[in-house]
Protein backbone atom coordinates (compact mmCIF):
# COMPACT_ATOMS: atom_id res chain seq x y z
CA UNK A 1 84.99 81.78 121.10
CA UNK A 2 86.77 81.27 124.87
CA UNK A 3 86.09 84.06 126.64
CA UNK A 4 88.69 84.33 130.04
CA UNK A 5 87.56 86.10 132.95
CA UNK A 6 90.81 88.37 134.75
CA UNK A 7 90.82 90.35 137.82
CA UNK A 8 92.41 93.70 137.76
CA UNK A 9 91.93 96.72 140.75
CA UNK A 10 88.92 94.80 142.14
CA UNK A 11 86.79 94.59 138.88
CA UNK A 12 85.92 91.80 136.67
CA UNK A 13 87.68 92.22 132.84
CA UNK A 14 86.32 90.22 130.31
CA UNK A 15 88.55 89.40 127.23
CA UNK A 16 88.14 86.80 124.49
CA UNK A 17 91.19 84.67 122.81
CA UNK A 18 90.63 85.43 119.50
CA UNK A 19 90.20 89.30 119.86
CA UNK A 20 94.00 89.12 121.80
CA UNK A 21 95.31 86.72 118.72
CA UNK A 22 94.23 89.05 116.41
CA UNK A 23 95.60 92.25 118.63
CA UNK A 24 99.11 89.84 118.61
CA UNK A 25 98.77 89.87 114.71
CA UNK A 26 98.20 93.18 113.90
CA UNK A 27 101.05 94.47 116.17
CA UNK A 28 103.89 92.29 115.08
CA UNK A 29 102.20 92.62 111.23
CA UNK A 30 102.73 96.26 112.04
CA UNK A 31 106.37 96.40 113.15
CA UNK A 32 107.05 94.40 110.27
CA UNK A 33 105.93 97.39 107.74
CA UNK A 34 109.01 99.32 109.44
CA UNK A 35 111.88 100.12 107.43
CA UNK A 36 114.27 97.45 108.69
CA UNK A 37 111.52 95.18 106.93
CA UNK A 38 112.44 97.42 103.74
CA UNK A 39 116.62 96.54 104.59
CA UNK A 40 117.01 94.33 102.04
CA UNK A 41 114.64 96.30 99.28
CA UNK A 42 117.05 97.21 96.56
CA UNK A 43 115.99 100.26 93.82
CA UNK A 44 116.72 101.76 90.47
CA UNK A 45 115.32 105.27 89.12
CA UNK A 46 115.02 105.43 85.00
CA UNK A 47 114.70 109.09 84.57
CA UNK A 48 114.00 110.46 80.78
CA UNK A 49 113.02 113.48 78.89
CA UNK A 50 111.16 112.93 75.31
CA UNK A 51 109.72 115.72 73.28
CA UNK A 52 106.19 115.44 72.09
CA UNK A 53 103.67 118.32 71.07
CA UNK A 54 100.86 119.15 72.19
CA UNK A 55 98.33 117.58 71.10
CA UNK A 56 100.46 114.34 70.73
CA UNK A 57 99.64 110.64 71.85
CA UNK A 58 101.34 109.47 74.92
CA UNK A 59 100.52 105.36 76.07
CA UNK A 60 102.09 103.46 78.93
CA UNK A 61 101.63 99.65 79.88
CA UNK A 62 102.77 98.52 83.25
CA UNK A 63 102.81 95.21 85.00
CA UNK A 64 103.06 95.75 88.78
CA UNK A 65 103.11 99.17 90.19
CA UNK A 66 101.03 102.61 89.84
CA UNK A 67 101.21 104.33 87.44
CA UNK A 68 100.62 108.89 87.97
CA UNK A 69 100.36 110.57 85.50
CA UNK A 70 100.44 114.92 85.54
CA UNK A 71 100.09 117.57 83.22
CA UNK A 72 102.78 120.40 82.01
CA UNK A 73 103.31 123.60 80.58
CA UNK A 74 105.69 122.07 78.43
CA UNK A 75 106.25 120.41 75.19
CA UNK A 76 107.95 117.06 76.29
CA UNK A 77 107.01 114.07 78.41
CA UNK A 78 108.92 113.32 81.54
CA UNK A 79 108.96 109.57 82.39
CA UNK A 80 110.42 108.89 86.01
CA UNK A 81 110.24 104.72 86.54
CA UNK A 82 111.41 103.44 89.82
CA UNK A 83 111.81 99.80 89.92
CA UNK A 84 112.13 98.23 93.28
CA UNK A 85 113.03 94.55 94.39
CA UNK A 86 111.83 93.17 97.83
CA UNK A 87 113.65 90.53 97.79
CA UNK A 88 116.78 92.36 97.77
CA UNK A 89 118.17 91.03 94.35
CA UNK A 90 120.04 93.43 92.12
CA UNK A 91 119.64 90.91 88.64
CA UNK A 92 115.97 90.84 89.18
CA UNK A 93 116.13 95.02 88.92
CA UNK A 94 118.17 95.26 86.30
CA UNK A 95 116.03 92.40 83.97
CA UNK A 96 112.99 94.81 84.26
CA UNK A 97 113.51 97.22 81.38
CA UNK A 98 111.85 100.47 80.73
CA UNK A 99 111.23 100.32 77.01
CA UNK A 100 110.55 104.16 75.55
CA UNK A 101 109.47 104.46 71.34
CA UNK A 102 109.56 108.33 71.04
CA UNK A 103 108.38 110.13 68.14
CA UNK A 104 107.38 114.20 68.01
CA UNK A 105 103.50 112.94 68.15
CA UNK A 106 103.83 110.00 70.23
CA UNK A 107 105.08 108.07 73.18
CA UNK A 108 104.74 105.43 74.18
CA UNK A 109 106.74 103.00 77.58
CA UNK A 110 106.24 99.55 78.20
CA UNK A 111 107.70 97.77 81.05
CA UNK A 112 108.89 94.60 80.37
CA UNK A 113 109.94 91.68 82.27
CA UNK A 114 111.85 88.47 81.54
CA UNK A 115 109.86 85.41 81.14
CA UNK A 116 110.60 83.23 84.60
CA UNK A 117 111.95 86.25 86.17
CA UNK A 118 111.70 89.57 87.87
CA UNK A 119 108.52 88.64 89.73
CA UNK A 120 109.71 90.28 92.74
CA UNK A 121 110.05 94.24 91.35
CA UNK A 122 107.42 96.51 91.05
CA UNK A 123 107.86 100.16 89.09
CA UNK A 124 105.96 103.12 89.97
CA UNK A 125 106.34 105.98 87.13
CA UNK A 126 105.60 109.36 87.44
CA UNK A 127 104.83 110.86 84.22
CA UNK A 128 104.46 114.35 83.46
CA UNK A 129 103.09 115.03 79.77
CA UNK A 130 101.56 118.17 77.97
CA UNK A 131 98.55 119.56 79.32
CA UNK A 132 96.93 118.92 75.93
CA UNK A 133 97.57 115.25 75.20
CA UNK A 134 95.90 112.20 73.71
CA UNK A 135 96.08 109.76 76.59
CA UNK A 136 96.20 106.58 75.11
CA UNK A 137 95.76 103.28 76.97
CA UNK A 138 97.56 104.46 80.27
CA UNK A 139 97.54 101.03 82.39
CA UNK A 140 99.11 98.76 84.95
CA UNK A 141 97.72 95.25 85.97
CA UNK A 142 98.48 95.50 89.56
CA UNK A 143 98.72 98.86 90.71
CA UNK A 144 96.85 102.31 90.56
CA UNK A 145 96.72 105.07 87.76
CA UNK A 146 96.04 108.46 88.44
CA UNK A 147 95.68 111.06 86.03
CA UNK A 148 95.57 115.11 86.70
CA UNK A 149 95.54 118.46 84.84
CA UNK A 150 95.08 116.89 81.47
CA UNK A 151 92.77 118.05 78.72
CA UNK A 152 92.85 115.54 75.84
């Protein structure tokens, strides 16, 4: 590593070129998590209300995206998907469906995307379900789940 040698007030400052590369990077990496990075990002929100008792099964399967899921006082499942494209395309949003099989002791969402397409979108849900539920296979392949105030 190159190590330069600068004079500054009358003392001696030693700085390498690597450590002000990697300064460089993480500065301009920075301003480019910004909003105006986010411009072009274009979103849908799937918003839905199914009934299920207590005690019922509730499953989810996600792609790309967390995935929270929170318990209720009440006898119904809340599914809240929002789909978001970085690439700014509205077709690749709209291909991603949110597909919902209700019944009064199960439900159960699975996001689906079209083969060769929709790479670019991610959906987050936030689910809120009956405090007593059977949490079936609740999961996303890249992405997060959280689960809170469930008993089941």
């Amino acid at each position: 590593m190159k190590i330069r040698n600068a004079q500054r007030a009358g003392h001696q400052v030693k700085f390498s070129v690597g450590k002000l590369c990697l300064a460089a990077i993480a500065i301009f990496g920075f301003a480019a998590c910004t909003p105006a990075a986010f411009a072009n990002a274009r979103t849908s929100i799937y918003r839905q209300v199914y009934p299920l008792s207590s005690g019922g099964k509730f499953t989810l399967e996600n792609v790309n995206g967390s995935v929270h899921v929170d318990g209720w006082d009440r006898e119904e499942v809340e599914v809240q998907a929002i789909k978001t494209s970085t690439d700014g395309d509205d077709d690749e949003v709209e291909k991603v469906t949110i597909e919902v099989n209700a019944h009064p002791m199960e439900v159960a969402v699975h996001t689906r995307y079209p083969h060769g397409g929709g790479g670019e979108v991610a959906v987050e849900y936030r689910v809120r379900v009956p405090y007593r539920v059977l949490l079936g296979d609740v999961q996303t392949v890249n992405g997060s789940v959280s689960v809170r105030g469930v008993a089941g």
